[in-house]
PDB file of N, CA and C in Angstrom:
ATOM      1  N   UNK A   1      -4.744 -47.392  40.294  1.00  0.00           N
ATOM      2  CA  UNK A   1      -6.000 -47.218  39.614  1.00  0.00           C
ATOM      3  C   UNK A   1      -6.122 -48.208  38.455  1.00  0.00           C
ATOM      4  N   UNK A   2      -4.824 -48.616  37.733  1.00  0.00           N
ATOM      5  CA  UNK A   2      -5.209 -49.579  36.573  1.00  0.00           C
ATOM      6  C   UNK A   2      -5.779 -51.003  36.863  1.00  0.00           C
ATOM      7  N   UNK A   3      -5.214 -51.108  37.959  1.00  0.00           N
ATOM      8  CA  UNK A   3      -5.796 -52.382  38.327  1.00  0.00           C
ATOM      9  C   UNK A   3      -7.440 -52.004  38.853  1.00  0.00           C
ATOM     10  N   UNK A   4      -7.820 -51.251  39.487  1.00  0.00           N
ATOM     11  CA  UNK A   4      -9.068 -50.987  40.037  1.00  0.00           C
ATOM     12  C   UNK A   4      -9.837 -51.187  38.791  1.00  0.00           C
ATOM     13  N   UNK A   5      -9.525 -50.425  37.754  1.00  0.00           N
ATOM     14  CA  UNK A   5     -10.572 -50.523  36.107  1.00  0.00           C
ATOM     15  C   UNK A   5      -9.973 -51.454  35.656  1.00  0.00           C
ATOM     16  N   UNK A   6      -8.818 -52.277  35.766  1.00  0.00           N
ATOM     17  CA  UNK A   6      -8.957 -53.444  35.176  1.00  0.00           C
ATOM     18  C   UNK A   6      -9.937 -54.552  35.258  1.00  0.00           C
ATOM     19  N   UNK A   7     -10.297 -54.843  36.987  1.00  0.00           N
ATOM     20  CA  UNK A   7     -11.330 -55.743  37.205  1.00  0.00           C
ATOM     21  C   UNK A   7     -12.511 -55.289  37.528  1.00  0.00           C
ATOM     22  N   UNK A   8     -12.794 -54.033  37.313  1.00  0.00           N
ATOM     23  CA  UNK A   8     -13.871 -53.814  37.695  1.00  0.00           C
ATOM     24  C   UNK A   8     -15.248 -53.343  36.784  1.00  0.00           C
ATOM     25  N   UNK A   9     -16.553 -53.397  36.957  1.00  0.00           N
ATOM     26  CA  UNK A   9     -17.456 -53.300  35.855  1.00  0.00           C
ATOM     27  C   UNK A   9     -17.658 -52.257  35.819  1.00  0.00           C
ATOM     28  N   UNK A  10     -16.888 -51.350  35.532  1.00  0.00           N
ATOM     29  CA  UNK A  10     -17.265 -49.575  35.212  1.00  0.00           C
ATOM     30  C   UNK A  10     -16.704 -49.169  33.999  1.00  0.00           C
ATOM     31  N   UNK A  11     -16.766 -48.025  33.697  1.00  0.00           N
ATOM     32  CA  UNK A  11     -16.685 -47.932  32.585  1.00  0.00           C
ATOM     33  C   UNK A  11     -15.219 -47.320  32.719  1.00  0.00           C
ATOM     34  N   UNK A  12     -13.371 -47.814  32.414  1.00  0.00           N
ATOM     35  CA  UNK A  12     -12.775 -47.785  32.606  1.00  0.00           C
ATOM     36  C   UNK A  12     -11.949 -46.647  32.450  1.00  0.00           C
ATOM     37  N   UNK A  13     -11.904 -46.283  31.490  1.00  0.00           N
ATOM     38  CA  UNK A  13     -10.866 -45.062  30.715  1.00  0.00           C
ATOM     39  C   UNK A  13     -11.004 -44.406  29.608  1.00  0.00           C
ATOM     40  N   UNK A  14     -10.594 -43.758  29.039  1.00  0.00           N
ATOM     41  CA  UNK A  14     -10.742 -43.249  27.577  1.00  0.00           C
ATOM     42  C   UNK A  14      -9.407 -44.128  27.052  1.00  0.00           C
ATOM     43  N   UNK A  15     -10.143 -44.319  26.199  1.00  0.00           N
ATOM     44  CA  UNK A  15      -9.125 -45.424  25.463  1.00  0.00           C
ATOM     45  C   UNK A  15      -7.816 -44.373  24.252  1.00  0.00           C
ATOM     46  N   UNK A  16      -7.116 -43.443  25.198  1.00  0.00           N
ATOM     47  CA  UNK A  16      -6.025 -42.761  24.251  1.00  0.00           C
ATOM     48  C   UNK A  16      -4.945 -43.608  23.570  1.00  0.00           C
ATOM     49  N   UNK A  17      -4.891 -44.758  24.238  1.00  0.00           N
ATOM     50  CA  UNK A  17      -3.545 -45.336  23.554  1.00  0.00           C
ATOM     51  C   UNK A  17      -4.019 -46.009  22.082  1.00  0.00           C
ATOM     52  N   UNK A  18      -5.281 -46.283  21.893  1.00  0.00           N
ATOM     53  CA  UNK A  18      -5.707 -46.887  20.934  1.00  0.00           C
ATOM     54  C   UNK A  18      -6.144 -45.765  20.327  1.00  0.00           C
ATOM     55  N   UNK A  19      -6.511 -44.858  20.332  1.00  0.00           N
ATOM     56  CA  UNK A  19      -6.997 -43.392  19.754  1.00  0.00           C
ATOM     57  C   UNK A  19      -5.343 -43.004  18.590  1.00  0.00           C
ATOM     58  N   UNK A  20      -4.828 -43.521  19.663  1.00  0.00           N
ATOM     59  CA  UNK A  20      -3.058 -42.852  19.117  1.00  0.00           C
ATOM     60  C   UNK A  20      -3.092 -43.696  17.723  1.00  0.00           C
ATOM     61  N   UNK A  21      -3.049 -45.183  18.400  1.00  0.00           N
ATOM     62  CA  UNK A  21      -2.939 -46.120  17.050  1.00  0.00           C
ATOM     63  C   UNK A  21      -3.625 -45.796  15.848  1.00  0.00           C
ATOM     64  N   UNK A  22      -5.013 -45.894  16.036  1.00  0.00           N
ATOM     65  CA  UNK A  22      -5.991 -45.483  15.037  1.00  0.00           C
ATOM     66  C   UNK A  22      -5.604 -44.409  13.725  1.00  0.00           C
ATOM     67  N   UNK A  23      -5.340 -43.594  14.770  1.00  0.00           N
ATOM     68  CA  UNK A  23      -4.852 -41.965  13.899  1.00  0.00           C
ATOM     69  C   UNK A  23      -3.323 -42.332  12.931  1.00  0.00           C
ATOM     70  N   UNK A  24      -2.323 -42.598  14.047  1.00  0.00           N
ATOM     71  CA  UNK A  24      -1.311 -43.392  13.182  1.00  0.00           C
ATOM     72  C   UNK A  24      -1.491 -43.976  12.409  1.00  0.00           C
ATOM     73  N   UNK A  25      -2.919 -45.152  12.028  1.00  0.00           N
ATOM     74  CA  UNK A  25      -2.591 -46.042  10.722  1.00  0.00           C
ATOM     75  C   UNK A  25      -3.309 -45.102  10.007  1.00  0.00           C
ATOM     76  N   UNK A  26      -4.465 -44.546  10.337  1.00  0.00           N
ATOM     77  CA  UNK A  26      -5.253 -43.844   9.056  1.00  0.00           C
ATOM     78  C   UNK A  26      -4.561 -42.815   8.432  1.00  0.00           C
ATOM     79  N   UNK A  27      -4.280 -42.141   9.492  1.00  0.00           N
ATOM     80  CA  UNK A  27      -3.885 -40.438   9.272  1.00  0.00           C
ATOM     81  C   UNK A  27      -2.390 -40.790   8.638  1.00  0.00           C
ATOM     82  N   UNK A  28      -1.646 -41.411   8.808  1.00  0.00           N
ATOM     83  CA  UNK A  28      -0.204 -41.468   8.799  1.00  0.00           C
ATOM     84  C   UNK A  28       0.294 -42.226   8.282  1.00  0.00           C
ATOM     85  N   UNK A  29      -0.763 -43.895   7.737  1.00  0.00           N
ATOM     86  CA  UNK A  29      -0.610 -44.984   6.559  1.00  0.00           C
ATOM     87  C   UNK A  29       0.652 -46.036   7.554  1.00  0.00           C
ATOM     88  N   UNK A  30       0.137 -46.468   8.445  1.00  0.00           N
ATOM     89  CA  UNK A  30       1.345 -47.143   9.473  1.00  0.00           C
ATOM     90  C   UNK A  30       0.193 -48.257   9.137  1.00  0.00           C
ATOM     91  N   UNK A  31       0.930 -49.276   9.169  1.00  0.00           N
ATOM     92  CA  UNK A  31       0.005 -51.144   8.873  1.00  0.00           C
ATOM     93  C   UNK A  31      -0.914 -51.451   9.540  1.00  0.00           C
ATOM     94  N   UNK A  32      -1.677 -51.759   8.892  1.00  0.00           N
ATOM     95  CA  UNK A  32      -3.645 -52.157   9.578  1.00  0.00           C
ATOM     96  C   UNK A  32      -2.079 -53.453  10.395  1.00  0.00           C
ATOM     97  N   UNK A  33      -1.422 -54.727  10.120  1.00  0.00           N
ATOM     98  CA  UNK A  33      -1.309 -55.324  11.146  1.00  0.00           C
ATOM     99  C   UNK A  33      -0.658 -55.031  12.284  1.00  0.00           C
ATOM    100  N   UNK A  34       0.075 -53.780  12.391  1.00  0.00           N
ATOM    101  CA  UNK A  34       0.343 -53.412  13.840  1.00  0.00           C
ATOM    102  C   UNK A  34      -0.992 -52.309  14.249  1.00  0.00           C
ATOM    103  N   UNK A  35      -1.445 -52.174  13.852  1.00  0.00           N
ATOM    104  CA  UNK A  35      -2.901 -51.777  14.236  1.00  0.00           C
ATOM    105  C   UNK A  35      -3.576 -52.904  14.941  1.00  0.00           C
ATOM    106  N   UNK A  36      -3.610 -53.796  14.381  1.00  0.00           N
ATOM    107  CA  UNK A  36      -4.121 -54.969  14.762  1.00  0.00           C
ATOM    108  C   UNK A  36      -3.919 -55.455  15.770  1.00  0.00           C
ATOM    109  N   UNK A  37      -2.419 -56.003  16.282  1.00  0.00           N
ATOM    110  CA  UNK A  37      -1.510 -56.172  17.456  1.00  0.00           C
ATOM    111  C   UNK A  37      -1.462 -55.546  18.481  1.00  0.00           C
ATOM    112  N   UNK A  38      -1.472 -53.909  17.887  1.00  0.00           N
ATOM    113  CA  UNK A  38      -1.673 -53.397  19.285  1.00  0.00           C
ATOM    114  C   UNK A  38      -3.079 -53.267  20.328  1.00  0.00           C
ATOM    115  N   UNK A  39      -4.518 -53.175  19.159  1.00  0.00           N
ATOM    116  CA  UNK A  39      -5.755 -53.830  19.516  1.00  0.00           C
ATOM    117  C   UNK A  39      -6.146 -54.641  20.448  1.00  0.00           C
ATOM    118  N   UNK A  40      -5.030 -55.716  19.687  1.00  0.00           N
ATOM    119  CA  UNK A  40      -5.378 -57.197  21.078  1.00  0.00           C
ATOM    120  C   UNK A  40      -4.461 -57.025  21.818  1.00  0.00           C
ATOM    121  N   UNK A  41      -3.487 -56.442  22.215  1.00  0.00           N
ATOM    122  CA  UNK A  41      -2.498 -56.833  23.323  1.00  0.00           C
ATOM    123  C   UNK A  41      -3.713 -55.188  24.171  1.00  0.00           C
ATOM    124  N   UNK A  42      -4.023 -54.228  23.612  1.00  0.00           N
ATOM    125  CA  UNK A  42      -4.331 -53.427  25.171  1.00  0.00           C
ATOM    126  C   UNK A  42      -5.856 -53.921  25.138  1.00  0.00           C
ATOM    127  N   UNK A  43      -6.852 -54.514  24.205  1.00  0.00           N
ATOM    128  CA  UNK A  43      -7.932 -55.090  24.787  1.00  0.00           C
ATOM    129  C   UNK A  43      -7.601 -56.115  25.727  1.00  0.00           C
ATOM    130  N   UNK A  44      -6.210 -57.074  25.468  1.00  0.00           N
ATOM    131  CA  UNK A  44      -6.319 -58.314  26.593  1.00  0.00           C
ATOM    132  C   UNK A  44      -5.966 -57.652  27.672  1.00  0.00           C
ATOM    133  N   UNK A  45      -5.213 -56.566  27.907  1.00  0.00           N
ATOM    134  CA  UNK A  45      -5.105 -56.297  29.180  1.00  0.00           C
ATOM    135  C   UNK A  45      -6.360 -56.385  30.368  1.00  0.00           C
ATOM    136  N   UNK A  46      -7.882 -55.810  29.356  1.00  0.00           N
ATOM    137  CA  UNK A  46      -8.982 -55.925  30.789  1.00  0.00           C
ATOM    138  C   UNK A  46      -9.738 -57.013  30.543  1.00  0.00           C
ATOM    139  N   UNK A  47     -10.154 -57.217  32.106  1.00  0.00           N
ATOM    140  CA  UNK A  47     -11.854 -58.406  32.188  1.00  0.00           C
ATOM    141  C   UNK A  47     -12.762 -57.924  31.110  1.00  0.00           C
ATOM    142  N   UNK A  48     -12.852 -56.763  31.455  1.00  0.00           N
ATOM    143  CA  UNK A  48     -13.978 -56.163  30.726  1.00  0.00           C
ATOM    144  C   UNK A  48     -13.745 -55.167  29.531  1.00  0.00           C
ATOM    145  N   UNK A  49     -13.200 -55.732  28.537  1.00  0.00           N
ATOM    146  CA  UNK A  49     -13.174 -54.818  27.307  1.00  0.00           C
ATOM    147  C   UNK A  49     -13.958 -53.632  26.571  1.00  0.00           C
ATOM    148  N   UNK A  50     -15.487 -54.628  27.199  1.00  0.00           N
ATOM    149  CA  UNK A  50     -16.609 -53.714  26.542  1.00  0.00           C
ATOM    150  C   UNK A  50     -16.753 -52.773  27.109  1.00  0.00           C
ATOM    151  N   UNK A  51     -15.757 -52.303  28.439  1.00  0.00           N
ATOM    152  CA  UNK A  51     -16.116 -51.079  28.809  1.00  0.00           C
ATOM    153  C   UNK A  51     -15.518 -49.760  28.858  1.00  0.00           C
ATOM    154  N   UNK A  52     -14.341 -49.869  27.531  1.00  0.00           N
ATOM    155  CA  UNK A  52     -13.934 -49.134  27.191  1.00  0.00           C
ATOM    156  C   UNK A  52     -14.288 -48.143  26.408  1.00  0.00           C
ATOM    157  N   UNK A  53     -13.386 -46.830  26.754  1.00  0.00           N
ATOM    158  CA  UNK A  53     -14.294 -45.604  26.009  1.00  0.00           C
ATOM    159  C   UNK A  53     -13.521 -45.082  24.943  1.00  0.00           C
ATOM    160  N   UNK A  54     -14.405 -45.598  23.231  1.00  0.00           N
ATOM    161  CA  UNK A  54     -13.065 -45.679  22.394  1.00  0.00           C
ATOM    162  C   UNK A  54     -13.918 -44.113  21.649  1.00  0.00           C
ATOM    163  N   UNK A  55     -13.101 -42.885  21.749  1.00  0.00           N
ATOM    164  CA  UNK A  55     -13.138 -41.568  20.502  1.00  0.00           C
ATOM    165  C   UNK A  55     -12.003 -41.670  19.097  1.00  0.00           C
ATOM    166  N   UNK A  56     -12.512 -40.867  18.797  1.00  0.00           N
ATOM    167  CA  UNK A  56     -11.557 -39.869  17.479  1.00  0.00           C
ATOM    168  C   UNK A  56     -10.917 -39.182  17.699  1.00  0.00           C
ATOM    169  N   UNK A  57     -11.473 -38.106  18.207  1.00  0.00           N
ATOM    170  CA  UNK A  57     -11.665 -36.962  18.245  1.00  0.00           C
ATOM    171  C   UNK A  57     -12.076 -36.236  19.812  1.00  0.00           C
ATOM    172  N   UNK A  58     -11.439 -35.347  20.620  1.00  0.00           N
ATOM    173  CA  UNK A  58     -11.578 -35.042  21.273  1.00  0.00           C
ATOM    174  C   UNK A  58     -10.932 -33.158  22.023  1.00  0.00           C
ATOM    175  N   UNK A  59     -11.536 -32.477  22.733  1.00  0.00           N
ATOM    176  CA  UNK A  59     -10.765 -31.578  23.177  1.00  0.00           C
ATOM    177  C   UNK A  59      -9.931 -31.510  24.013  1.00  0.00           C
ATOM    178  N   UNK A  60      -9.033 -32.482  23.951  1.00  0.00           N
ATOM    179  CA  UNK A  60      -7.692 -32.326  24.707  1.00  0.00           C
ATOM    180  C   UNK A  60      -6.781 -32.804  23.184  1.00  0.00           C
ATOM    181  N   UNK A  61      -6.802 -33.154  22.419  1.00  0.00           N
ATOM    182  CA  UNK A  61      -6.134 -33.766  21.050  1.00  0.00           C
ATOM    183  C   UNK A  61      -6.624 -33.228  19.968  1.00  0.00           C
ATOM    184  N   UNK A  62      -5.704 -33.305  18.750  1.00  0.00           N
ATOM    185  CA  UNK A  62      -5.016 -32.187  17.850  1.00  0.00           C
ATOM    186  C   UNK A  62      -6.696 -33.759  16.839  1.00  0.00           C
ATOM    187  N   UNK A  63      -7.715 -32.462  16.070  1.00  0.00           N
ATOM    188  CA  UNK A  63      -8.747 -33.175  15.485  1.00  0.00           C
ATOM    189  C   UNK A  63      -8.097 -34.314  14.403  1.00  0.00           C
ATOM    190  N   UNK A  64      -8.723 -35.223  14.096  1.00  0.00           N
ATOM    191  CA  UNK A  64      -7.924 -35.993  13.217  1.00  0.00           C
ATOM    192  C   UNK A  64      -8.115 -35.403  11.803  1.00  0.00           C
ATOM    193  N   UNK A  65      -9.309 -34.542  11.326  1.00  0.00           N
ATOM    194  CA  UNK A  65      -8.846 -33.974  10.493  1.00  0.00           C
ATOM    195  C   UNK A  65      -7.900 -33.007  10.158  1.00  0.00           C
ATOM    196  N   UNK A  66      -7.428 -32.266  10.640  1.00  0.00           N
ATOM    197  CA  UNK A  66      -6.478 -31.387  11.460  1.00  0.00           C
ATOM    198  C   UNK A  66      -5.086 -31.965  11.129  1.00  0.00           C
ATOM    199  N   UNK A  67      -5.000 -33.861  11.010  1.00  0.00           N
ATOM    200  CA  UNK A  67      -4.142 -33.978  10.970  1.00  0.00           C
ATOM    201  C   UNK A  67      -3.681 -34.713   9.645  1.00  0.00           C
ATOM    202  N   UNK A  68      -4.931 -35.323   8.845  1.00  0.00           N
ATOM    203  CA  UNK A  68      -5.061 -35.764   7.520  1.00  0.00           C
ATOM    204  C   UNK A  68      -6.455 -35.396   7.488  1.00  0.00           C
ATOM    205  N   UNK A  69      -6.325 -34.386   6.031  1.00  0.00           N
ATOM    206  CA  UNK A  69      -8.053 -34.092   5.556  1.00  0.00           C
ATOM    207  C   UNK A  69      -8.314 -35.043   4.840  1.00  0.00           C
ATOM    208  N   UNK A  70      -8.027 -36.431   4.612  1.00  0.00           N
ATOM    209  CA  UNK A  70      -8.313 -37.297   3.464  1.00  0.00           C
ATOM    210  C   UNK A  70     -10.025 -37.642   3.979  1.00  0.00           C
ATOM    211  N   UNK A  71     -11.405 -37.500   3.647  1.00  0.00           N
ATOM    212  CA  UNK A  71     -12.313 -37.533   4.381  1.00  0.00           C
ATOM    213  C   UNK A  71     -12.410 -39.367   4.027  1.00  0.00           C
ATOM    214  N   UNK A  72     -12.026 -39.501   2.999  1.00  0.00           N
ATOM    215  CA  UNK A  72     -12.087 -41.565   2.901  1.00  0.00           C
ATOM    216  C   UNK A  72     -11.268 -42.332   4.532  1.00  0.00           C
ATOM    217  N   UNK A  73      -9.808 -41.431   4.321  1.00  0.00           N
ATOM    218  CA  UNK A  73      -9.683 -42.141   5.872  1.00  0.00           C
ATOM    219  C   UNK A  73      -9.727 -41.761   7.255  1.00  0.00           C
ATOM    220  N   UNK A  74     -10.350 -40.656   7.380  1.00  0.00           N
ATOM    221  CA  UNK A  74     -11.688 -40.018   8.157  1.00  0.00           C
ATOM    222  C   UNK A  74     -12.508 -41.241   8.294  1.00  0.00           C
ATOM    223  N   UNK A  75     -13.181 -41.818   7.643  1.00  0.00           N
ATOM    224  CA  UNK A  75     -14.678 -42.543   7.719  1.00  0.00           C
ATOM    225  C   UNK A  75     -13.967 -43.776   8.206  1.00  0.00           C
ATOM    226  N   UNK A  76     -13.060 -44.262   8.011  1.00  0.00           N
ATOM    227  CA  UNK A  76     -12.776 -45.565   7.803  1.00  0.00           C
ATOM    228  C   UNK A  76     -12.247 -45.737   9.539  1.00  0.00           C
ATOM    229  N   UNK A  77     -11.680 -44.618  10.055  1.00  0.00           N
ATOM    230  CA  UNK A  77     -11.011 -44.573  11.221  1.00  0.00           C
ATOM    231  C   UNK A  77     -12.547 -44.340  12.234  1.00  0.00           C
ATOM    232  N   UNK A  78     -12.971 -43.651  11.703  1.00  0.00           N
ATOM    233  CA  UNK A  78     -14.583 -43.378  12.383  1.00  0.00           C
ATOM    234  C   UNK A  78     -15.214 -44.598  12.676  1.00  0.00           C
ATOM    235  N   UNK A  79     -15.429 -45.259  11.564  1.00  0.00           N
ATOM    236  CA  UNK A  79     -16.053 -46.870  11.546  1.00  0.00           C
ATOM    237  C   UNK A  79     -15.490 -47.577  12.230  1.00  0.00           C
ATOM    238  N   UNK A  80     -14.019 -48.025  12.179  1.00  0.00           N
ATOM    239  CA  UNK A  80     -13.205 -48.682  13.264  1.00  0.00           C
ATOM    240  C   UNK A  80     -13.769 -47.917  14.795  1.00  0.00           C
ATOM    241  N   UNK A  81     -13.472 -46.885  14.859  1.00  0.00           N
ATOM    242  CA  UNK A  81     -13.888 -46.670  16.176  1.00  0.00           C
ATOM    243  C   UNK A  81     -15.155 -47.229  17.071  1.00  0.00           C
ATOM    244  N   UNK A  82     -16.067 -46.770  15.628  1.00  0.00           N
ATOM    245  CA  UNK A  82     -17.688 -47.201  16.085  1.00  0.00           C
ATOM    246  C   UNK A  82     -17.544 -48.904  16.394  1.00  0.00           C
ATOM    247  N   UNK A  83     -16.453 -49.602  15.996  1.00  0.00           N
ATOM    248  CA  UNK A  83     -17.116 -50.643  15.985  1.00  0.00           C
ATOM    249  C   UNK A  83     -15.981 -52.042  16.902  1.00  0.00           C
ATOM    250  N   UNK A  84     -15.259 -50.771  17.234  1.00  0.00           N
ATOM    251  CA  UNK A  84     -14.220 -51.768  18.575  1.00  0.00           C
ATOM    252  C   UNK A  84     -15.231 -51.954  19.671  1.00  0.00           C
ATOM    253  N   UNK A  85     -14.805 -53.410  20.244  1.00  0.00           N
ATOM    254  CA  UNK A  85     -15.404 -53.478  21.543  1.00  0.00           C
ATOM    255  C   UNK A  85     -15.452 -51.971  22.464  1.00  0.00           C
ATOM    256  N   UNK A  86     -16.410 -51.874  23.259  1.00  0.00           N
ATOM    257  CA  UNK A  86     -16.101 -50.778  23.837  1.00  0.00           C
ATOM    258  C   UNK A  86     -17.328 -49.906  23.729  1.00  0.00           C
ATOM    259  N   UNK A  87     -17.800 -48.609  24.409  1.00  0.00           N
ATOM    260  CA  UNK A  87     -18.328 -47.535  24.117  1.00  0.00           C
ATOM    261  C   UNK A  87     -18.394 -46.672  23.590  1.00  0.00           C
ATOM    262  N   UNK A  88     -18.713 -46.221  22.069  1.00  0.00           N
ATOM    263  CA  UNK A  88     -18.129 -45.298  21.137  1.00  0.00           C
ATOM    264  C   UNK A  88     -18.759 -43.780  21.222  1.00  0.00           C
ATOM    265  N   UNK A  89     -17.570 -42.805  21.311  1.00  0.00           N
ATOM    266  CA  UNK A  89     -18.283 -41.381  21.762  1.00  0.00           C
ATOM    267  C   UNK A  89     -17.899 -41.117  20.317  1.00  0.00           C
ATOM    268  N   UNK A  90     -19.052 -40.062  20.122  1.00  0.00           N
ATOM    269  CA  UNK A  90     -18.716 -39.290  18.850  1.00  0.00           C
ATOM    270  C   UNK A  90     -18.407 -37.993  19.851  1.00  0.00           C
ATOM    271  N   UNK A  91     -17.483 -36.627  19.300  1.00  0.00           N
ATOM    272  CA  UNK A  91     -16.829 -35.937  20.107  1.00  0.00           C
ATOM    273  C   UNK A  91     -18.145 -34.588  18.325  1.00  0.00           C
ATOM    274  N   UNK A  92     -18.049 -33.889  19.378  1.00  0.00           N
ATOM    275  CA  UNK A  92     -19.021 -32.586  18.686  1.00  0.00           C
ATOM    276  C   UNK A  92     -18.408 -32.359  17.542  1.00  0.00           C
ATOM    277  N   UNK A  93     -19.314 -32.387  16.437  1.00  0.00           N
ATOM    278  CA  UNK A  93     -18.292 -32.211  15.034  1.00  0.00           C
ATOM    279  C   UNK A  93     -18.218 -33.109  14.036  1.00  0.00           C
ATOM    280  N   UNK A  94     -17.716 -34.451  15.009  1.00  0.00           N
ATOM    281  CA  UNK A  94     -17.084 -35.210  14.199  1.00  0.00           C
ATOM    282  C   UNK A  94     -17.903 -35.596  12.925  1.00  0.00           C
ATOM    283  N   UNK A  95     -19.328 -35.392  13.221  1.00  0.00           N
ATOM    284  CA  UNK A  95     -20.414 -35.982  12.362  1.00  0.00           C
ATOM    285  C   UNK A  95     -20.561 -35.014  11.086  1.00  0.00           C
ATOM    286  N   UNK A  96     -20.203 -33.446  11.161  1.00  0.00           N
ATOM    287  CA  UNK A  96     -19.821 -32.966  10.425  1.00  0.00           C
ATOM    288  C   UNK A  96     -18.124 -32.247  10.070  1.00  0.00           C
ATOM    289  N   UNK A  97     -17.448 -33.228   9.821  1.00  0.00           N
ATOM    290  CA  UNK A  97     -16.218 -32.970   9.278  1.00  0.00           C
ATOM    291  C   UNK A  97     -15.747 -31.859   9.925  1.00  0.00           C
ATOM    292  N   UNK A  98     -15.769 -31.647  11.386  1.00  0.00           N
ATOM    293  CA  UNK A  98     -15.021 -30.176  12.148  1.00  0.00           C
ATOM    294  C   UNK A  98     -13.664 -29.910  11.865  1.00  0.00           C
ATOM    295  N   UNK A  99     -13.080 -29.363  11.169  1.00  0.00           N
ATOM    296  CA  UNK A  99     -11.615 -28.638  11.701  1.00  0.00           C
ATOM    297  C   UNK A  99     -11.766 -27.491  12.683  1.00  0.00           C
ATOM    298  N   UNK A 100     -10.128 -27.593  13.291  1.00  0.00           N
ATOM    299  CA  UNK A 100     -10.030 -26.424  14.096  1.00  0.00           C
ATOM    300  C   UNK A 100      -9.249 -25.596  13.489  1.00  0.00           C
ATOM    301  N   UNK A 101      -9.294 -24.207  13.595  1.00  0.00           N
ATOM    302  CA  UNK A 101      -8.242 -23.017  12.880  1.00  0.00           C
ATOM    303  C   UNK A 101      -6.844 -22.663  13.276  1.00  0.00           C
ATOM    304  N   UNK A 102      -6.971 -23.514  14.806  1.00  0.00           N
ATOM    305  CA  UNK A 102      -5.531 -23.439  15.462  1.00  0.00           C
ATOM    306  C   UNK A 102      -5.047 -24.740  15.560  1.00  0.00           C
ATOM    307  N   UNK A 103      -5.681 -25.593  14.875  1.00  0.00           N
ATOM    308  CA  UNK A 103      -4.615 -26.842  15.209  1.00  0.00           C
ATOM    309  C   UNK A 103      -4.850 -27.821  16.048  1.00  0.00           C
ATOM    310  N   UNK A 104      -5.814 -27.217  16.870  1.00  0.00           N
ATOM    311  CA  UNK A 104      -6.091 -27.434  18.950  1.00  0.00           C
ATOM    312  C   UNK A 104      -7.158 -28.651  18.024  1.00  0.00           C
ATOM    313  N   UNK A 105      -7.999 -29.284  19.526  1.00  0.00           N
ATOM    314  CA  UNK A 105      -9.019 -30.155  19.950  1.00  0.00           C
ATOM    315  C   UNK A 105     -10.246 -29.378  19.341  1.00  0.00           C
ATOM    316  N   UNK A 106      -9.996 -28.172  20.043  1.00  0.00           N
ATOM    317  CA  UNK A 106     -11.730 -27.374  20.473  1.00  0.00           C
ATOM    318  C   UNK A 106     -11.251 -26.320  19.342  1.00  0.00           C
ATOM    319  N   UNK A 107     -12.527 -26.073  18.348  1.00  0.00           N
ATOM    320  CA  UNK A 107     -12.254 -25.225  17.423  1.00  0.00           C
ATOM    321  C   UNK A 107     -12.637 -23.903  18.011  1.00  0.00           C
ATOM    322  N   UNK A 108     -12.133 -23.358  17.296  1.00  0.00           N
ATOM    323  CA  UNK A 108     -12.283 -21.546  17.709  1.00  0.00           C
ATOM    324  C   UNK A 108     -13.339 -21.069  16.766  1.00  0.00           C
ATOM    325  N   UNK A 109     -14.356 -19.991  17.236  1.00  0.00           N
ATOM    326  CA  UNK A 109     -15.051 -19.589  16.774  1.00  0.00           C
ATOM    327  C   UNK A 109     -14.434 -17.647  16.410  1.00  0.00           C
ATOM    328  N   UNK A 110     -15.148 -17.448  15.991  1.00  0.00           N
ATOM    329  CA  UNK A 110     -14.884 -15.348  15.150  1.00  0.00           C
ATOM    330  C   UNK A 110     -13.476 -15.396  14.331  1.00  0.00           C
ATOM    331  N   UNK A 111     -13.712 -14.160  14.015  1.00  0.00           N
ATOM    332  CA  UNK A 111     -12.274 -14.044  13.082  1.00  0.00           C
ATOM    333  C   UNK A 111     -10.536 -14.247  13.334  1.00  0.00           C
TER     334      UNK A 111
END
């Protein structure tokens, strides 16, 4: 399959490995330049970069606030997202600062 979305014009994957990075430098203070490095080595992997599907935040993964409440590098990881090559999903929430109560992706609702 990697090769199939490598050359092909669809819209390829969810971009988790770069989701990982992201969270690591913001959430966790790891170097904008291996942030950087790892950027271009998995964008060069495809033809088509722009058709990657880059989130934050999602319900299968622990919210990034969830994992640093700093809301400055919240925004900053948000903005990077919005603005990698690629297709940027905002995941429900994210636009208002969602935590979850268990830790999880998908927040829980009642007491």
């Amino acid at each position: 399959m990697y090769y199939f979305y490598q050359y092909s014009n669809v819209t390829p994957l969810l971009s988790i490995p770069i989701r990982n990075d992201v969270v690591r430098t913001f959430a966790y203070g790891r170097s904008m330049k291996d942030l950087a490095n790892e950027l271009e080595d998995y964008y060069s992997l495809f033809v088509y970069p722009n058709k990657a599907v880059n989130f934050l935040d999602s319900h299968d993964l622990v919210r990034f606030l969830n994992e640093n409440y700093h809301l400055d590098r919240y925004r900053m990881a948000f903005a990077l997202t919005m603005t990698l090559p690629g297709i940027p999903v905002i995941y429900y929430g994210d636009e208002s600062y969602l935590v979850s109560r268990d830790g999880k992706g998908t927040p829980t609702t009642g007491p």
